[in-house]
PDB file of N, CA and C in Angstrom:
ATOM      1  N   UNK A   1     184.090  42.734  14.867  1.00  0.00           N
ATOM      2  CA  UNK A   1     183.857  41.344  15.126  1.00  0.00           C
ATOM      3  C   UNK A   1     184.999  40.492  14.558  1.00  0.00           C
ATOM      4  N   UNK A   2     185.268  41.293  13.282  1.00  0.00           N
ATOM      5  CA  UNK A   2     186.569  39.910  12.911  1.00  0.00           C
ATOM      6  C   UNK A   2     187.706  40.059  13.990  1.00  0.00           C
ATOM      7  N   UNK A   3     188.097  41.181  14.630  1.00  0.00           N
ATOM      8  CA  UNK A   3     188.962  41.895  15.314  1.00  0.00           C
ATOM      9  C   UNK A   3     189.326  40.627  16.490  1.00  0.00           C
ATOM     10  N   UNK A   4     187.873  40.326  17.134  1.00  0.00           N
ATOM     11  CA  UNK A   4     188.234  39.358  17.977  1.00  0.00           C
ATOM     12  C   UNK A   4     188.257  37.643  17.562  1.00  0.00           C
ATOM     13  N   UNK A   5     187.967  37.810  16.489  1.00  0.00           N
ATOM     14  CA  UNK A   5     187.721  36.496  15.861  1.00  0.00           C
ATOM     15  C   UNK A   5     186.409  35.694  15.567  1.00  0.00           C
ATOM     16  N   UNK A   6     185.410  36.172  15.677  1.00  0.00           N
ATOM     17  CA  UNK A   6     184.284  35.866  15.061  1.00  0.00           C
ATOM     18  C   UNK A   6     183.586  35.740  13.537  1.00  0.00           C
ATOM     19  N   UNK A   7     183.675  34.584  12.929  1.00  0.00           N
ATOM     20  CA  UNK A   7     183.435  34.455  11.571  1.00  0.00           C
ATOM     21  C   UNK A   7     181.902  33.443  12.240  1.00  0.00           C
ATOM     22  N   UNK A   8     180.950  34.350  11.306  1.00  0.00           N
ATOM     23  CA  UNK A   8     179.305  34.479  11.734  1.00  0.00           C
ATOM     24  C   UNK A   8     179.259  33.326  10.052  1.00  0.00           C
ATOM     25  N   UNK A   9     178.650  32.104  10.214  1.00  0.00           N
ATOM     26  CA  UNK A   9     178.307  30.986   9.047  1.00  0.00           C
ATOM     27  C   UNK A   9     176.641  30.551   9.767  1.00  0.00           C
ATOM     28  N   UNK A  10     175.714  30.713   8.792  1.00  0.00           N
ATOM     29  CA  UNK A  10     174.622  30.320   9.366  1.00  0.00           C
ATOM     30  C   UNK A  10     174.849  28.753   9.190  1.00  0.00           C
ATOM     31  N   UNK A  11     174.010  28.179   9.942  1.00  0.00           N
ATOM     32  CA  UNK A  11     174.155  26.221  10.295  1.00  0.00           C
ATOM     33  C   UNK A  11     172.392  26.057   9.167  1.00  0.00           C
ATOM     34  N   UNK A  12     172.556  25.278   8.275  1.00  0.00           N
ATOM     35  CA  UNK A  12     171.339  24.710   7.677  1.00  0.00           C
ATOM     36  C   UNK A  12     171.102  23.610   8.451  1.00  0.00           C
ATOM     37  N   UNK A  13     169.652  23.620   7.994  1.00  0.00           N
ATOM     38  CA  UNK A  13     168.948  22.399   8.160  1.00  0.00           C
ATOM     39  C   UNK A  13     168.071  22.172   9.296  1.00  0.00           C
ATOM     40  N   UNK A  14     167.832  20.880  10.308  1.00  0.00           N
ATOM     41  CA  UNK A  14     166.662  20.754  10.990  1.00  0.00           C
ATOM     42  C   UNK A  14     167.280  20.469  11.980  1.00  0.00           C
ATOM     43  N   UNK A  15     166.918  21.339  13.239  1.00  0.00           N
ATOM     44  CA  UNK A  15     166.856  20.680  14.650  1.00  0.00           C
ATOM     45  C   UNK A  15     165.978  20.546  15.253  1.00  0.00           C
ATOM     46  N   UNK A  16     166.243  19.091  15.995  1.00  0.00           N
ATOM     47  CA  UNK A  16     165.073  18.207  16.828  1.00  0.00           C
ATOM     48  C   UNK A  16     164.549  20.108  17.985  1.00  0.00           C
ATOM     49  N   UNK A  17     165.124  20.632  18.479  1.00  0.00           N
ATOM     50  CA  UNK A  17     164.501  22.087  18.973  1.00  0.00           C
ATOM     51  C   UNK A  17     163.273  22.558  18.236  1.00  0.00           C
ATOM     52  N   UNK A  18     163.308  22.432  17.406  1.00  0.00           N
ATOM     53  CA  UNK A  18     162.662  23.128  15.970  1.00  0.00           C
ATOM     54  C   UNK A  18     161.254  22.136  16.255  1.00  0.00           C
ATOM     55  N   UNK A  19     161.313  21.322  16.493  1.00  0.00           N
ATOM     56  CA  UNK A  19     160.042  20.320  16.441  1.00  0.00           C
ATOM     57  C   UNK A  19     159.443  20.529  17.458  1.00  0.00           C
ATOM     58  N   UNK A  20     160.436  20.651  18.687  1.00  0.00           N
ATOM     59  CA  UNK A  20     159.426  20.778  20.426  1.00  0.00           C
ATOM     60  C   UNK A  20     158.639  22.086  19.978  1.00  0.00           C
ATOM     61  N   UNK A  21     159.486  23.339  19.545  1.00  0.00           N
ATOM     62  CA  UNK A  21     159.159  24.384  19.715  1.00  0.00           C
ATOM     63  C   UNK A  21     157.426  24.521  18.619  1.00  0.00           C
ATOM     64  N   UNK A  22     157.864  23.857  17.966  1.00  0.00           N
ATOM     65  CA  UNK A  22     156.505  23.957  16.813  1.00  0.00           C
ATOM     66  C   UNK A  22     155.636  23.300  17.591  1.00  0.00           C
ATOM     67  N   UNK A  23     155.659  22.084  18.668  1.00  0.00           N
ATOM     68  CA  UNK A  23     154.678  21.569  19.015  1.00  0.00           C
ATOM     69  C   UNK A  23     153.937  22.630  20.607  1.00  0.00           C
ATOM     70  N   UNK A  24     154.977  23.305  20.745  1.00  0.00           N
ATOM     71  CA  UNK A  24     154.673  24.283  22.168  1.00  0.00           C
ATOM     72  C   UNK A  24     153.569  25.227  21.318  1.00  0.00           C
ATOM     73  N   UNK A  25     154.244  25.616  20.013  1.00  0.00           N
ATOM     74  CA  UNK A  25     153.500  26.597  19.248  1.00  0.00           C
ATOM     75  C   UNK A  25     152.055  26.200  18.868  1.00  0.00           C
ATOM     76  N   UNK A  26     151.865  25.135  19.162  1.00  0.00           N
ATOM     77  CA  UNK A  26     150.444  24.846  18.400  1.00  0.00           C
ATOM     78  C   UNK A  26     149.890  24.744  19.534  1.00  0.00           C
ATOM     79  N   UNK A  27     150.069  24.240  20.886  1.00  0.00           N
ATOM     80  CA  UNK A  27     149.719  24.155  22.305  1.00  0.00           C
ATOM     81  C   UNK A  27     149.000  25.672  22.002  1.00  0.00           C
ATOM     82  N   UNK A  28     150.091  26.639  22.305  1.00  0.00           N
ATOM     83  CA  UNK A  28     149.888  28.131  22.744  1.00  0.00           C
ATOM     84  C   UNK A  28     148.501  28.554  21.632  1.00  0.00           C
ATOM     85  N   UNK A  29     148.592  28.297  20.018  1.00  0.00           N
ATOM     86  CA  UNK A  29     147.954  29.006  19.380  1.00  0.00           C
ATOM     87  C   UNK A  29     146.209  28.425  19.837  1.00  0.00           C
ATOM     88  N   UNK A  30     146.714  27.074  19.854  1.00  0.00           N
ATOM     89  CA  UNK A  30     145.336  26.564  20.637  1.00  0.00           C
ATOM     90  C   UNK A  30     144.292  27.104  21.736  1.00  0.00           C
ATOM     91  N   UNK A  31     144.985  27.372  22.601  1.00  0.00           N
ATOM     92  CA  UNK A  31     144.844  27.872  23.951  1.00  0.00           C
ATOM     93  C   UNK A  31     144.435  29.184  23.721  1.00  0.00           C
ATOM     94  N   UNK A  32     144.733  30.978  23.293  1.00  0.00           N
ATOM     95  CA  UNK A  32     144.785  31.789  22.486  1.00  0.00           C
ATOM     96  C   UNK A  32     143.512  31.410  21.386  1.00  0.00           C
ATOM     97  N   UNK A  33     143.358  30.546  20.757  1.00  0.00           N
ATOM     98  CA  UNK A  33     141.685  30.911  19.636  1.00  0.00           C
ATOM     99  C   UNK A  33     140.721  30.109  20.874  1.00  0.00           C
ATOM    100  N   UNK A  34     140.928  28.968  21.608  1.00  0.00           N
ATOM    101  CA  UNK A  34     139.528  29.422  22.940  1.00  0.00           C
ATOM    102  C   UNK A  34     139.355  30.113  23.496  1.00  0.00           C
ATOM    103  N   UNK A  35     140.656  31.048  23.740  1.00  0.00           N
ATOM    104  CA  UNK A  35     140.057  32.432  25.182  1.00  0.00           C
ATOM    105  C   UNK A  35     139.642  33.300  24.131  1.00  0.00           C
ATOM    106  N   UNK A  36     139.660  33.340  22.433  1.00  0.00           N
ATOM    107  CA  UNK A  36     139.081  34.199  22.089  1.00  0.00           C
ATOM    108  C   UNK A  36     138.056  34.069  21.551  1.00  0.00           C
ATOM    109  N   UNK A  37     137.547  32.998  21.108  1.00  0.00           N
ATOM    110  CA  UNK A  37     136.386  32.051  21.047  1.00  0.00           C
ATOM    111  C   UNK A  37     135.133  32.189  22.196  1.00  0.00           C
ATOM    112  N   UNK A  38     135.702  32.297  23.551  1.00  0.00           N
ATOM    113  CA  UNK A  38     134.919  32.746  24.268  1.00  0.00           C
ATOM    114  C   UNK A  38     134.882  33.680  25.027  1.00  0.00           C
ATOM    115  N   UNK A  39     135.706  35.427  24.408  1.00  0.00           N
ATOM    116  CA  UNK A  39     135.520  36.413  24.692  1.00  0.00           C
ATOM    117  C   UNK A  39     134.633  36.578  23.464  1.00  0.00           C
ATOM    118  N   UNK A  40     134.607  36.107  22.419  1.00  0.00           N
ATOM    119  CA  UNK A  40     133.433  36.564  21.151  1.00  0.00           C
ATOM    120  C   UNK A  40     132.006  36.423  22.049  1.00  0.00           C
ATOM    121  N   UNK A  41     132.098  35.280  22.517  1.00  0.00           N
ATOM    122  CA  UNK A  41     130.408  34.405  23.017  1.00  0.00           C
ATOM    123  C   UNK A  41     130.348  35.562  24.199  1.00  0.00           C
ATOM    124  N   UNK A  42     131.124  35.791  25.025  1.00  0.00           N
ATOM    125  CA  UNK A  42     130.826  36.394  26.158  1.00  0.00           C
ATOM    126  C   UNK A  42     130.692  38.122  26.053  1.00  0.00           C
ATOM    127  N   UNK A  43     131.050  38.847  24.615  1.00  0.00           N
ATOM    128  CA  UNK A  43     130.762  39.921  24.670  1.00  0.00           C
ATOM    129  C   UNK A  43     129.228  40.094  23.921  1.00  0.00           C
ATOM    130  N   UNK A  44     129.161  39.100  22.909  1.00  0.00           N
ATOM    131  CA  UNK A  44     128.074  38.910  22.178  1.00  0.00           C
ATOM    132  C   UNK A  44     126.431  38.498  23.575  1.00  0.00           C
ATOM    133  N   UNK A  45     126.998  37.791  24.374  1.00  0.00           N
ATOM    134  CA  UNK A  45     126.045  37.365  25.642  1.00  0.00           C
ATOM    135  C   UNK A  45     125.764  38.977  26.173  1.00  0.00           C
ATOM    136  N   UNK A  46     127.133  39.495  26.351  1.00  0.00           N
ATOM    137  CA  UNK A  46     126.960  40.985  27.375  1.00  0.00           C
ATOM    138  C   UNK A  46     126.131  42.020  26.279  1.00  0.00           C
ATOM    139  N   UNK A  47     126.397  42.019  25.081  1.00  0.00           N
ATOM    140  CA  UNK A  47     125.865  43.025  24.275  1.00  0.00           C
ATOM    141  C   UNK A  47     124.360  43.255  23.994  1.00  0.00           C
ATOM    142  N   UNK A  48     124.077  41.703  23.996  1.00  0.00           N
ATOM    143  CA  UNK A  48     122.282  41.505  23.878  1.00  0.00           C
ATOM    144  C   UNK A  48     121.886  41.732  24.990  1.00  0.00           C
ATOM    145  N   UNK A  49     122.074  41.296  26.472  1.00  0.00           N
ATOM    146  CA  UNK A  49     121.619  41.819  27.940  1.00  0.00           C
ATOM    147  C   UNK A  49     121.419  43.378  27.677  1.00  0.00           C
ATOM    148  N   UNK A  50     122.600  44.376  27.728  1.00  0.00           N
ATOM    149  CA  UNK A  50     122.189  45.451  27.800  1.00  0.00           C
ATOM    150  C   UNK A  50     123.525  46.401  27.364  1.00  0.00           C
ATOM    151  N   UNK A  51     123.211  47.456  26.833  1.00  0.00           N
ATOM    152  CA  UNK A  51     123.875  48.332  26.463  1.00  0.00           C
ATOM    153  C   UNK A  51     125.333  48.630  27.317  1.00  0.00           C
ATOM    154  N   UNK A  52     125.534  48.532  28.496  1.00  0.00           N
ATOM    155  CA  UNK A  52     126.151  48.904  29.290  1.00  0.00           C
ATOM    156  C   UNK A  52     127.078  47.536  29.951  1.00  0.00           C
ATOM    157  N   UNK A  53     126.807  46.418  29.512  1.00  0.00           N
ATOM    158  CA  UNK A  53     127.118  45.192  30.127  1.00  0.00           C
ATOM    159  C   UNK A  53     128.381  45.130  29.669  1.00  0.00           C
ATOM    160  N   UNK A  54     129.256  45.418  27.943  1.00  0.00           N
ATOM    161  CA  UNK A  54     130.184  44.981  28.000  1.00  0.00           C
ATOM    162  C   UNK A  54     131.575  45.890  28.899  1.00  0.00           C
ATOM    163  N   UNK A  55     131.286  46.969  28.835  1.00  0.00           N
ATOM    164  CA  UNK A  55     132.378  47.650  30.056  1.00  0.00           C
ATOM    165  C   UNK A  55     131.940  47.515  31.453  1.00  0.00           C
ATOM    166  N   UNK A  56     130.902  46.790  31.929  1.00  0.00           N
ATOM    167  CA  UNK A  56     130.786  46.311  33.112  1.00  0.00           C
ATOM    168  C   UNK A  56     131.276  45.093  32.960  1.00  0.00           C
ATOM    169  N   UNK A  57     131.458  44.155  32.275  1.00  0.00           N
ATOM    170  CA  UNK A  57     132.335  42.655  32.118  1.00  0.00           C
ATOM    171  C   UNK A  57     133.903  43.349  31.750  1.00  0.00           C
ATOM    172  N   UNK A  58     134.295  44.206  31.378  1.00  0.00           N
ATOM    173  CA  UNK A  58     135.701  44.282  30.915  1.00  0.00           C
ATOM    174  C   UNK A  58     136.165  45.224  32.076  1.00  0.00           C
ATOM    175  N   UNK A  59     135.705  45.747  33.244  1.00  0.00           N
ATOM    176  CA  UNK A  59     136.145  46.403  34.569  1.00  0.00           C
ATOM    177  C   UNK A  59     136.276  45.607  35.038  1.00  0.00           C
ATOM    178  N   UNK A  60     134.841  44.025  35.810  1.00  0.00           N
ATOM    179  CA  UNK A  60     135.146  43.239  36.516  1.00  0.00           C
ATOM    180  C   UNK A  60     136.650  42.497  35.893  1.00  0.00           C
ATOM    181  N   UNK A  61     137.106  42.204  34.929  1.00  0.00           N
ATOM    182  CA  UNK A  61     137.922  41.791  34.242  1.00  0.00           C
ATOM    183  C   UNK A  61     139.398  42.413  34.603  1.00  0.00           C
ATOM    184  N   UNK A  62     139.276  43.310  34.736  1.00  0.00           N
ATOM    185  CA  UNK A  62     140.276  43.877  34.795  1.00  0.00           C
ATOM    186  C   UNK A  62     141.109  43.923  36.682  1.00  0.00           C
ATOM    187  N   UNK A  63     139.541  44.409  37.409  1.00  0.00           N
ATOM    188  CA  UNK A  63     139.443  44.363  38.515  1.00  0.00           C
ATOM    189  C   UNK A  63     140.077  42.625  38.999  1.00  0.00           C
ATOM    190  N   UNK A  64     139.160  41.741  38.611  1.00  0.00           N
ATOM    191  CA  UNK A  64     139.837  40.426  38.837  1.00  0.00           C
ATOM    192  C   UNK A  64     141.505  39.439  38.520  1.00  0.00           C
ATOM    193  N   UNK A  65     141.985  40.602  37.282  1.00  0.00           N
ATOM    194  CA  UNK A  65     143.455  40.047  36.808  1.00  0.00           C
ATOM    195  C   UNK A  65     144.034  41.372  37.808  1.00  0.00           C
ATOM    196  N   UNK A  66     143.959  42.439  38.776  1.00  0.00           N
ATOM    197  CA  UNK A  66     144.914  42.808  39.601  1.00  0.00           C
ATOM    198  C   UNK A  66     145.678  42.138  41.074  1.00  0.00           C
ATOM    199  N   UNK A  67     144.816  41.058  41.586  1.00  0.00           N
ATOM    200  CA  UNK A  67     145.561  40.128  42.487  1.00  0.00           C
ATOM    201  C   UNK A  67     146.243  39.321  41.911  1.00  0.00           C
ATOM    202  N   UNK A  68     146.264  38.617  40.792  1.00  0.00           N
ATOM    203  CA  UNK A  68     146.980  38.149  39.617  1.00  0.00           C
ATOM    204  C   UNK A  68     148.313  38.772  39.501  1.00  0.00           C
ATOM    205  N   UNK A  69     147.789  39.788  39.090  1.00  0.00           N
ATOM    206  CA  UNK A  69     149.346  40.805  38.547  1.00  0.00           C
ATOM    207  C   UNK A  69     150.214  41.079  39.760  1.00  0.00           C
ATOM    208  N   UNK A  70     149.549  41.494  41.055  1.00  0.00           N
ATOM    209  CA  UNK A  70     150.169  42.157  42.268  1.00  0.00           C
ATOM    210  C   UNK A  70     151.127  41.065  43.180  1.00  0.00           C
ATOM    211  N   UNK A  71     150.211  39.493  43.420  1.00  0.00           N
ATOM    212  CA  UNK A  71     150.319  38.824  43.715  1.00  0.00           C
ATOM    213  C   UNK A  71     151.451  37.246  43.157  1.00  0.00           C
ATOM    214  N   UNK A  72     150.500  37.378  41.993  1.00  0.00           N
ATOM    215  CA  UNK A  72     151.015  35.710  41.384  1.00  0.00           C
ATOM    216  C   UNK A  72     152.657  36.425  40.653  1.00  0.00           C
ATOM    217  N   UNK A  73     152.322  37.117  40.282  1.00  0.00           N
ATOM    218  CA  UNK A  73     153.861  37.925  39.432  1.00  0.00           C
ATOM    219  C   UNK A  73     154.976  38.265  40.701  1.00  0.00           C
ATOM    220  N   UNK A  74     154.468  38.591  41.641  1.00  0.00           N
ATOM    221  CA  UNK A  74     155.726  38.745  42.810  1.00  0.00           C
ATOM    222  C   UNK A  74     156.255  37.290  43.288  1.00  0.00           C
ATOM    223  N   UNK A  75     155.021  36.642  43.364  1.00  0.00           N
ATOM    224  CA  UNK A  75     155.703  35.144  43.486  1.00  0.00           C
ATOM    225  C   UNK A  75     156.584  35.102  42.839  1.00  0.00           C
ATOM    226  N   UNK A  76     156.323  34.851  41.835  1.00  0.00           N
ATOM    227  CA  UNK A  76     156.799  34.075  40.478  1.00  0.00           C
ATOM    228  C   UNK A  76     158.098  34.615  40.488  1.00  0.00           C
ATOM    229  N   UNK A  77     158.428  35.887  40.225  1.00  0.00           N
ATOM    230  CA  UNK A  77     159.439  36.316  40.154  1.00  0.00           C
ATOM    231  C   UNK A  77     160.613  35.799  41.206  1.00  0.00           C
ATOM    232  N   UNK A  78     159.879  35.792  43.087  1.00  0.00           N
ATOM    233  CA  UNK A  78     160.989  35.351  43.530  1.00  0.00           C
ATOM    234  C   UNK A  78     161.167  33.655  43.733  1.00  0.00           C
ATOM    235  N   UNK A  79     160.458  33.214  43.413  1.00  0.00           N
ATOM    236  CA  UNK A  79     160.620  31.722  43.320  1.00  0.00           C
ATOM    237  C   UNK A  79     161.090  31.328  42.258  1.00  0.00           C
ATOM    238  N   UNK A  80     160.994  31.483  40.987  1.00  0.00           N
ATOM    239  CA  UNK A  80     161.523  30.903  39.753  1.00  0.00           C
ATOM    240  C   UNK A  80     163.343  30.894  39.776  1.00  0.00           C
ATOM    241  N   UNK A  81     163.658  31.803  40.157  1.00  0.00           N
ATOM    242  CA  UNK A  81     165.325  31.549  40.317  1.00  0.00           C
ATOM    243  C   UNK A  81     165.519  29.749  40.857  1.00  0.00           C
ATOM    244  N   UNK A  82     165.059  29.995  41.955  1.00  0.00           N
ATOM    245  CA  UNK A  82     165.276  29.282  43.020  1.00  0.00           C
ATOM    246  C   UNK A  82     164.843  27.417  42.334  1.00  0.00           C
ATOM    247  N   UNK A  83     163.574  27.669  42.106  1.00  0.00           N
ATOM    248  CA  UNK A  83     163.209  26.623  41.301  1.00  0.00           C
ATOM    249  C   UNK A  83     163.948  26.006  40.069  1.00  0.00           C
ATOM    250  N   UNK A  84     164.200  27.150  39.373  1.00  0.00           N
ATOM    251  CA  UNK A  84     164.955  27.019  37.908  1.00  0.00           C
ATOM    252  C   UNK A  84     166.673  25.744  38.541  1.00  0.00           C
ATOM    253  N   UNK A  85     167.053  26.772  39.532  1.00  0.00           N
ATOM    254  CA  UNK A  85     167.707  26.111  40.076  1.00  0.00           C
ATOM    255  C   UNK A  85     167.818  24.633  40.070  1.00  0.00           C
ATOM    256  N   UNK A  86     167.020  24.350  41.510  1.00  0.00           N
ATOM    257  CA  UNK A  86     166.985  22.804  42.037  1.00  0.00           C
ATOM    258  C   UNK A  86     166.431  22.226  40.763  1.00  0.00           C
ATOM    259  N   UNK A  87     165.925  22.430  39.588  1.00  0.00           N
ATOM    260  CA  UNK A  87     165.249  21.539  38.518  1.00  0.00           C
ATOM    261  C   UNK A  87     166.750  21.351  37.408  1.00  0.00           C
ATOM    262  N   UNK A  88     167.295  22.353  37.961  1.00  0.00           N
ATOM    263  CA  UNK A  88     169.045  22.457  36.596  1.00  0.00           C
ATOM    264  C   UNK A  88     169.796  21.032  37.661  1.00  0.00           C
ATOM    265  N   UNK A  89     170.018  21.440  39.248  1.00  0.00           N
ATOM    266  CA  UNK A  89     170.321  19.965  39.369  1.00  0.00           C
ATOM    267  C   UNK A  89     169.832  18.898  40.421  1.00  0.00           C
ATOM    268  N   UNK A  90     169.166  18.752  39.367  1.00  0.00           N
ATOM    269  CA  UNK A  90     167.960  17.430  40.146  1.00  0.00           C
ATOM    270  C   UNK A  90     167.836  17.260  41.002  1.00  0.00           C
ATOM    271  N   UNK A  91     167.612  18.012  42.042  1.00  0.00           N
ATOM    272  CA  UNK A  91     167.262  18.001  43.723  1.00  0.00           C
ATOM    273  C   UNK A  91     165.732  18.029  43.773  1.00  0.00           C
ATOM    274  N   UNK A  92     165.451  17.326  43.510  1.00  0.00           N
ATOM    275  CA  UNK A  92     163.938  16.632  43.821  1.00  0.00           C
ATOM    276  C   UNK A  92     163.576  17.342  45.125  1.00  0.00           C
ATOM    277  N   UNK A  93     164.032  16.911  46.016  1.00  0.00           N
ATOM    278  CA  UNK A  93     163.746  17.587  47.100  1.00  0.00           C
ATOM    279  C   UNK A  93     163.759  18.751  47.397  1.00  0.00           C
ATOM    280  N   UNK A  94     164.780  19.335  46.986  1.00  0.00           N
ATOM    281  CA  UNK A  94     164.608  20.967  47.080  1.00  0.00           C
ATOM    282  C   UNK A  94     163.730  21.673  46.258  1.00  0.00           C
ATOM    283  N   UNK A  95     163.599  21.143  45.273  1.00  0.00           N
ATOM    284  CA  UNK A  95     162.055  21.867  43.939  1.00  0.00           C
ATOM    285  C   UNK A  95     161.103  21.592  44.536  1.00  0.00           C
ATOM    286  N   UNK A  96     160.267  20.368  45.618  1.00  0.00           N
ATOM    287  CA  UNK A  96     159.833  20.350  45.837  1.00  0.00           C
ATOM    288  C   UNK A  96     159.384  21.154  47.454  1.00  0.00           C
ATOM    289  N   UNK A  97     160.351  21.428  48.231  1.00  0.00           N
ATOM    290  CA  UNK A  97     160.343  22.426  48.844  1.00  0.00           C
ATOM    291  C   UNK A  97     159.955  24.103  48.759  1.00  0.00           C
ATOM    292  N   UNK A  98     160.888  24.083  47.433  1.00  0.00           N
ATOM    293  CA  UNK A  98     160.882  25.176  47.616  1.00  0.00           C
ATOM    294  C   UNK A  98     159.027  25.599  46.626  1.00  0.00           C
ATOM    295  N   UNK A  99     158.757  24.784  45.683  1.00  0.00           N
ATOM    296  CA  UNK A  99     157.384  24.965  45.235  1.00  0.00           C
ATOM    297  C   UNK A  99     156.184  24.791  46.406  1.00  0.00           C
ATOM    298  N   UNK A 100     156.594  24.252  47.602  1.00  0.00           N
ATOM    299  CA  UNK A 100     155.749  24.230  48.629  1.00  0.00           C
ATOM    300  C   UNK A 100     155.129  26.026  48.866  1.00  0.00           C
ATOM    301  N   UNK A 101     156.188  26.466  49.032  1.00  0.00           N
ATOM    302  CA  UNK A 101     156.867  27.720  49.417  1.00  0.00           C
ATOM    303  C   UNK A 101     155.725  29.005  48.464  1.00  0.00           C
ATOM    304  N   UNK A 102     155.200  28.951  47.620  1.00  0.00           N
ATOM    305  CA  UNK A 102     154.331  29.633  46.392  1.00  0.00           C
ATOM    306  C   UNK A 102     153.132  28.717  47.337  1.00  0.00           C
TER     307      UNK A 102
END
């Protein structure tokens, strides 16, 4: 690394980054203790019904996130270029096209 000229100095202190990202972080952790908040209620619901209910709720579960996975993820994948795109330069019109498009 020195070879090509790289002298590695960490940067102190606070960046305004540092603040969005903490506020995304509390979004996410939020979001994450309700879906688990109400996988507690909903296995605790399946467990008292009947012996057999909670791997009949965690098949349908599973069964229901595969058009998800097969589907929304192939989108995603080929549209996000495209999108990422027209949103880097402000073509309103074309993001909005092309999100038609999904």
């Amino acid at each position: 690394m020195k070879r090509v000229g790289f002298n590695y100095r960490p940067l102190w202190g606070w960046d305004s980054r540092l603040s969005q990202a903490g506020g995304m972080a509390l979004w996410v952790t939020g979001y994450v203790a309700v879906g688990q908040i109400g996988y507690v209620i909903t296995t605790r619901v399946a467990t008292a019904a009947d012996a057999g209910s909670v791997v009949t709720y965690t098949n349908a579960w599973l069964l229901l996130q595969v058009p998800y996975g097969v589907l929304g993820v192939s989108l995603l994948t080929t549209l996000m270029p495209r999108l990422s795109r027209a949103a880097a330069n402000a073509d309103i019109r074309q993001l909005a096209n092309d999100f038609s498009l999904g």
